[in-house]
Protein backbone atom coordinates (compact mmCIF):
# COMPACT_ATOMS: atom_id res chain seq x y z
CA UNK A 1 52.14 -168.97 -58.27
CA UNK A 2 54.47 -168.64 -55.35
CA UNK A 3 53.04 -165.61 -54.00
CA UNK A 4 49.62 -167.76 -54.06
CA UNK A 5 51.69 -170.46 -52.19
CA UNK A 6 53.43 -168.17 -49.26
CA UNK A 7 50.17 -166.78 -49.28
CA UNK A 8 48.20 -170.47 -48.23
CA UNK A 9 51.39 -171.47 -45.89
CA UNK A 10 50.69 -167.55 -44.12
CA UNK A 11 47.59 -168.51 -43.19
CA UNK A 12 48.75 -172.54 -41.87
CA UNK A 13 49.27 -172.59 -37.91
CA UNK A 14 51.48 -174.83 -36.47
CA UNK A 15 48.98 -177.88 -36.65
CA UNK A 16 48.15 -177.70 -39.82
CA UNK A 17 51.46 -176.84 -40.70
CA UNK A 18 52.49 -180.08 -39.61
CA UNK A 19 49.92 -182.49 -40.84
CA UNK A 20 50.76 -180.57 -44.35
CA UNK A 21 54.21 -181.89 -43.83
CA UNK A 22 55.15 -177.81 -44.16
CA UNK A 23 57.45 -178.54 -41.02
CA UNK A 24 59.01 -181.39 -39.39
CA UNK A 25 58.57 -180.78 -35.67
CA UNK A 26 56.12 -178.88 -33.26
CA UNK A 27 57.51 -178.17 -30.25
CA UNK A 28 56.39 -175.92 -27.36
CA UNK A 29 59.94 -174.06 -25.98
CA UNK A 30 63.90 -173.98 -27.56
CA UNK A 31 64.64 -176.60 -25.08
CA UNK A 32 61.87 -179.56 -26.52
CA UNK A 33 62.70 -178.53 -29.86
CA UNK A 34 66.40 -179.88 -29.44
CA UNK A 35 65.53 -182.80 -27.86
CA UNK A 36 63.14 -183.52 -31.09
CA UNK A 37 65.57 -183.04 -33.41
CA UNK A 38 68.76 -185.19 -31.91
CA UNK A 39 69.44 -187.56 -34.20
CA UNK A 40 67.83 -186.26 -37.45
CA UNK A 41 69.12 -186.60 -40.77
CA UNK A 42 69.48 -183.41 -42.64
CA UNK A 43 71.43 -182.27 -45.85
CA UNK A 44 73.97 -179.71 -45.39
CA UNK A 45 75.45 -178.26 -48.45
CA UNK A 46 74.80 -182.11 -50.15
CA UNK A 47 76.56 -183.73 -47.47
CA UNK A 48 73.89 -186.08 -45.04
CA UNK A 49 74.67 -185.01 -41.89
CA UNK A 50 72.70 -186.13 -38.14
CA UNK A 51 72.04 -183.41 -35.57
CA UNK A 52 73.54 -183.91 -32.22
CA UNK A 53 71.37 -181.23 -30.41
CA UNK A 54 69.93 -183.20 -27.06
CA UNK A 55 71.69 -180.92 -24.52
CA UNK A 56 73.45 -178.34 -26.97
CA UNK A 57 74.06 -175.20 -25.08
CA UNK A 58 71.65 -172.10 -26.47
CA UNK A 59 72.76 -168.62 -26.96
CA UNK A 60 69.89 -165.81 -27.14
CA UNK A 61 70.02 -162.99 -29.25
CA UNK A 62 67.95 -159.84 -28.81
CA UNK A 63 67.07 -157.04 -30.56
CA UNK A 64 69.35 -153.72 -29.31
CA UNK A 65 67.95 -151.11 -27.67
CA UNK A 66 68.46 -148.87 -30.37
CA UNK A 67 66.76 -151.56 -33.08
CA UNK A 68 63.68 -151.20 -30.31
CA UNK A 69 63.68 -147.73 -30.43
CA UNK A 70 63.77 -147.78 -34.17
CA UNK A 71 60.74 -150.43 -34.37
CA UNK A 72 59.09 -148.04 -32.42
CA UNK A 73 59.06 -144.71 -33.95
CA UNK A 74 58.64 -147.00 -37.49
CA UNK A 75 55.62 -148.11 -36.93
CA UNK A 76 53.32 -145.97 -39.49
CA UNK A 77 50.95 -145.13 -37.13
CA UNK A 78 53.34 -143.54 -34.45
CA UNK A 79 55.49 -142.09 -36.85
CA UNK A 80 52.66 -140.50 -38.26
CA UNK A 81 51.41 -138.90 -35.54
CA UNK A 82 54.84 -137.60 -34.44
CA UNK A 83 55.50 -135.88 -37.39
CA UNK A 84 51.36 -134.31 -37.87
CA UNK A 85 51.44 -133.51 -33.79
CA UNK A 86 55.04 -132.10 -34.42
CA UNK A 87 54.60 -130.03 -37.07
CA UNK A 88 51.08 -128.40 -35.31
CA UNK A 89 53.23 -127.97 -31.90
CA UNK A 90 56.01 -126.56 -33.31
CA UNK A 91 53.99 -124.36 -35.55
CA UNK A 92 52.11 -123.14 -32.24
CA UNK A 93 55.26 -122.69 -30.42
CA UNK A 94 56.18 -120.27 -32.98
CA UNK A 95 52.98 -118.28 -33.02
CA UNK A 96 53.07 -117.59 -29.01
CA UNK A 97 55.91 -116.11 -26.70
CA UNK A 98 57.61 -118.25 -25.01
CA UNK A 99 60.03 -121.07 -25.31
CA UNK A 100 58.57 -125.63 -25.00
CA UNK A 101 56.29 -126.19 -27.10
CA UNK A 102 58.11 -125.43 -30.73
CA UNK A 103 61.22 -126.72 -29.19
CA UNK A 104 59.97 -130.31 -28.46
CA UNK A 105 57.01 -130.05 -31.76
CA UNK A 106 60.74 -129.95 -33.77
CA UNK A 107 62.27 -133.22 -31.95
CA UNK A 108 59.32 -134.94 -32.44
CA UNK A 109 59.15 -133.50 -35.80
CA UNK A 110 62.91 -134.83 -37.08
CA UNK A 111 61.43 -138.70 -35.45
CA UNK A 112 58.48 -138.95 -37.29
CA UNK A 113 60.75 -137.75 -41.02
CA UNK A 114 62.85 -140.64 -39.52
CA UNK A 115 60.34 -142.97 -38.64
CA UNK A 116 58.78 -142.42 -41.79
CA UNK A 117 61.92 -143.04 -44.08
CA UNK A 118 62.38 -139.56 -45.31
CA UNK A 119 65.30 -138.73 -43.95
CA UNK A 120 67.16 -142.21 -43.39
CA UNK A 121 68.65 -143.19 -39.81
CA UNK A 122 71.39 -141.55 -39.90
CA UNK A 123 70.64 -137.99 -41.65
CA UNK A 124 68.16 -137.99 -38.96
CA UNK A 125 70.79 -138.86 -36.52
CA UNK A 126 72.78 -135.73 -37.91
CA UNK A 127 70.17 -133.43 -37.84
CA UNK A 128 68.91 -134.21 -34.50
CA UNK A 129 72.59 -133.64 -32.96
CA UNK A 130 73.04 -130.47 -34.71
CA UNK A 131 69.40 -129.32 -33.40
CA UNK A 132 70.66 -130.17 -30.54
CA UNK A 133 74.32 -128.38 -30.33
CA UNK A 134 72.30 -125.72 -31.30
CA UNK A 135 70.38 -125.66 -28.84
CA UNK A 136 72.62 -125.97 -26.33
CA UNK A 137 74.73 -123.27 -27.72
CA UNK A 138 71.31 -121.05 -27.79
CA UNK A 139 70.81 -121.48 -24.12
CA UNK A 140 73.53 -119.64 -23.40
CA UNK A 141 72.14 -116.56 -24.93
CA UNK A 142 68.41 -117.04 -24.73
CA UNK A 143 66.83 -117.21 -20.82
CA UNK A 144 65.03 -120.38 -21.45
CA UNK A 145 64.77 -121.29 -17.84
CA UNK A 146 66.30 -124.99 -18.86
CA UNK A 147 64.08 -125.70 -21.92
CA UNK A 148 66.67 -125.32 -24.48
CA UNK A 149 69.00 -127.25 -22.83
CA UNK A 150 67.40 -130.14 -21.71
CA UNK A 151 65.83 -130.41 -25.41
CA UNK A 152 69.29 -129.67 -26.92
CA UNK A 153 70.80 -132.60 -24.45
CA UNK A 154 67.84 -135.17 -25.81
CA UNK A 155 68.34 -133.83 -29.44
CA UNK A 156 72.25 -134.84 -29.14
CA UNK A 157 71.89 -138.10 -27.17
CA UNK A 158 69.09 -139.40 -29.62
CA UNK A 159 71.46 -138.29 -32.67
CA UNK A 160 74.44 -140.27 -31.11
CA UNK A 161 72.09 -143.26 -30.22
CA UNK A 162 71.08 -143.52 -33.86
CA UNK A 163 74.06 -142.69 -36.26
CA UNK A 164 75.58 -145.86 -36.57
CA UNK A 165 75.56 -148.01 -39.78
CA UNK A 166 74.00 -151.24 -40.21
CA UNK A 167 76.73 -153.20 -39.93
CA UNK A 168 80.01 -152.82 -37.68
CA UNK A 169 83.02 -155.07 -38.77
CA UNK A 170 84.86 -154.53 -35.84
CA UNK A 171 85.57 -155.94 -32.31
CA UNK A 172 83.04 -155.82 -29.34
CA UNK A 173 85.48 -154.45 -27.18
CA UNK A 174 85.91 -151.16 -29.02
CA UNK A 175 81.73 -151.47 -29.56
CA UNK A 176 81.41 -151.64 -26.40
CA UNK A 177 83.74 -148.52 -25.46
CA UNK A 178 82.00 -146.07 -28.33
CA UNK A 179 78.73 -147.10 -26.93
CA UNK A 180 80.15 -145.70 -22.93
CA UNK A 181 81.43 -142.90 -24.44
CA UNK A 182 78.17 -142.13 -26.59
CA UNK A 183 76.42 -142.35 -23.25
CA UNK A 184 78.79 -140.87 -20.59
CA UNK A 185 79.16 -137.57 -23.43
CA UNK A 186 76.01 -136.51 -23.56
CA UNK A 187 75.30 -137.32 -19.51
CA UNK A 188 78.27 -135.00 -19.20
CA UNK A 189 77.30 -132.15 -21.46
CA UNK A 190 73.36 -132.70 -20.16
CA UNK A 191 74.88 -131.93 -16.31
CA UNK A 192 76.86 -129.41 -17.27
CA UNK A 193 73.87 -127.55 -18.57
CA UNK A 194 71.82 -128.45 -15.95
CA UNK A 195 74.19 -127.10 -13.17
CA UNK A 196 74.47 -124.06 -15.29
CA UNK A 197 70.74 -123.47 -15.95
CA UNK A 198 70.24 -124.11 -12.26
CA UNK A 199 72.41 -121.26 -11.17
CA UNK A 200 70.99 -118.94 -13.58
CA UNK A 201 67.37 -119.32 -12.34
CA UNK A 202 68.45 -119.24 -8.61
CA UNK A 203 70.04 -116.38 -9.64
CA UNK A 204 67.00 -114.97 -11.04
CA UNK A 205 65.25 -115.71 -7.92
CA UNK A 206 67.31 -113.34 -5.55
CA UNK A 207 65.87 -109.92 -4.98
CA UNK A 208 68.04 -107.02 -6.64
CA UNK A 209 70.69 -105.46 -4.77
CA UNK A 210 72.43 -102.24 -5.83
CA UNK A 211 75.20 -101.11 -3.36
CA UNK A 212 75.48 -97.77 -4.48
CA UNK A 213 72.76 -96.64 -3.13
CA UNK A 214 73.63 -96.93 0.20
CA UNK A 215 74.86 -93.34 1.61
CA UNK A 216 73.30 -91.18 -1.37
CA UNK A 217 70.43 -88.49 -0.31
CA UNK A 218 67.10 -89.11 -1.81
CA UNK A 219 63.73 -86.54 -2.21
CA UNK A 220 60.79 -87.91 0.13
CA UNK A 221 57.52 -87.88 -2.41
CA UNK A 222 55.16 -89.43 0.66
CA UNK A 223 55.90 -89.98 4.09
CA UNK A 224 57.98 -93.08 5.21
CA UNK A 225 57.20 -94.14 8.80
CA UNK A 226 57.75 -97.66 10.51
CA UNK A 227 55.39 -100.56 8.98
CA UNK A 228 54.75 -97.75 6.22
CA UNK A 229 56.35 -97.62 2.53
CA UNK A 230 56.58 -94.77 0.97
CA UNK A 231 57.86 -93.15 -1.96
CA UNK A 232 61.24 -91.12 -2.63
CA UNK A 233 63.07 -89.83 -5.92
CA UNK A 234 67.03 -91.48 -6.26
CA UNK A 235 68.79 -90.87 -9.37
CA UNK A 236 65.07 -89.55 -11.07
CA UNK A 237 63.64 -93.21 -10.48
């Protein structure tokens, strides 16, 4: 019976709301809504009590960015889709050389287990910053051009974004500080890699240079003229 009741008040708008005596008040804004209610008589805990709201200062609360995010990549649809396009890119990355497209069908693959509630916020969070200190650690070693370490760097600054609890009992000073630092850490470690990865692919760029060639006799194979190349044997190469 009172699922048959939230059911008829679901489907009430404001109007009939009202004229079903379902609410009190209609108002349009925050602002008309406190001048409405100044001087009403409500019960508080037993106790009458009158509302003194005509010019009460009003504080706003929004959602955080990372409860956005979250709402996001929880909706079933998108979270869906990240984890079927995921799996498919990542299973195509795997099956042809090169490095992208297995790299990013895993990140996307870790947000749609978390969007879809397998692996809980904050496993996910844990997973995604160990994908991504992996990563890092794998660019290094691996000539990914930048790929692994710009994935690794998104991999550890979504993991740090999302592994908090649900509640903090705590100041909002020192929230305030482990949010900078969960920023600035990541910003630091992404620049690092990008400075590095930068200097190995100008590197790459420049023509190779061996110095010890200079002064040894080579064998002419064809004939080397100016405006003509040619041929000539040096160390059987």
């Amino acid at each position: 019976q009172r699922d048959e009741i939230n059911a008829i008040l679901e489907d009430l708008d404001d109007e009939e709301a009202l004229g079903a005596d379902v609410i009190e008040v209609r108002a349009e804004n925050v602002g008309e809504l406190l001048e409405m209610i100044d001087g009403m008589e409500v019960s508080v805990l037993g106790e009458p009590t009158t509302l003194r709201t005509d010019g009460a200062p009003v504080t706003e609360w929004s959602p955080s960015l990372r409860v956005r995010f979250l709402d996001l990549i929880s909706d079933p649809t998108l979270a869906y889709l990240l984890f079927v396009v995921g799996f498919y890119a990542m299973f195509f990355g795997l099956s042809t050389p090169g490095l992208g497209a297995e790299v990013i069908g895993g990140v996307m693959l870790i947000l749609g287990l978390i969007g879809l509630g397998v692996t809980g916020v904050n496993i996910g969070g844990i997973i995604l910053m160990a994908a991504g200190f992996g990563l890092l650690v794998a660019e290094l070693f691996i000539p990914g051009f930048g790929v692994l370490g710009a994935a690794g760097f998104v991999c550890v600054f979504l993991g740090s974004f999302l592994l908090f609890p649900r509640s903090w009992i705590v100041g909002a000073g020192w929230l305030n500080l482990l949010y900078a630092v969960i920023i600035i850490v990541p910003l630091v470690i992404g620049g690092f890699f990008a400075f590095a990865a930068y200097k190995v692919f100008e590197a790459r760029r420049r023509r190779p240079m061996e110095l010890g060639f200079v002064g040894e006799e080579a064998e002419v194979e064809t004939e080397v003229t100016p405006g003509k190349d040619g041929f000539v044997v040096l160390r059987g190469e």
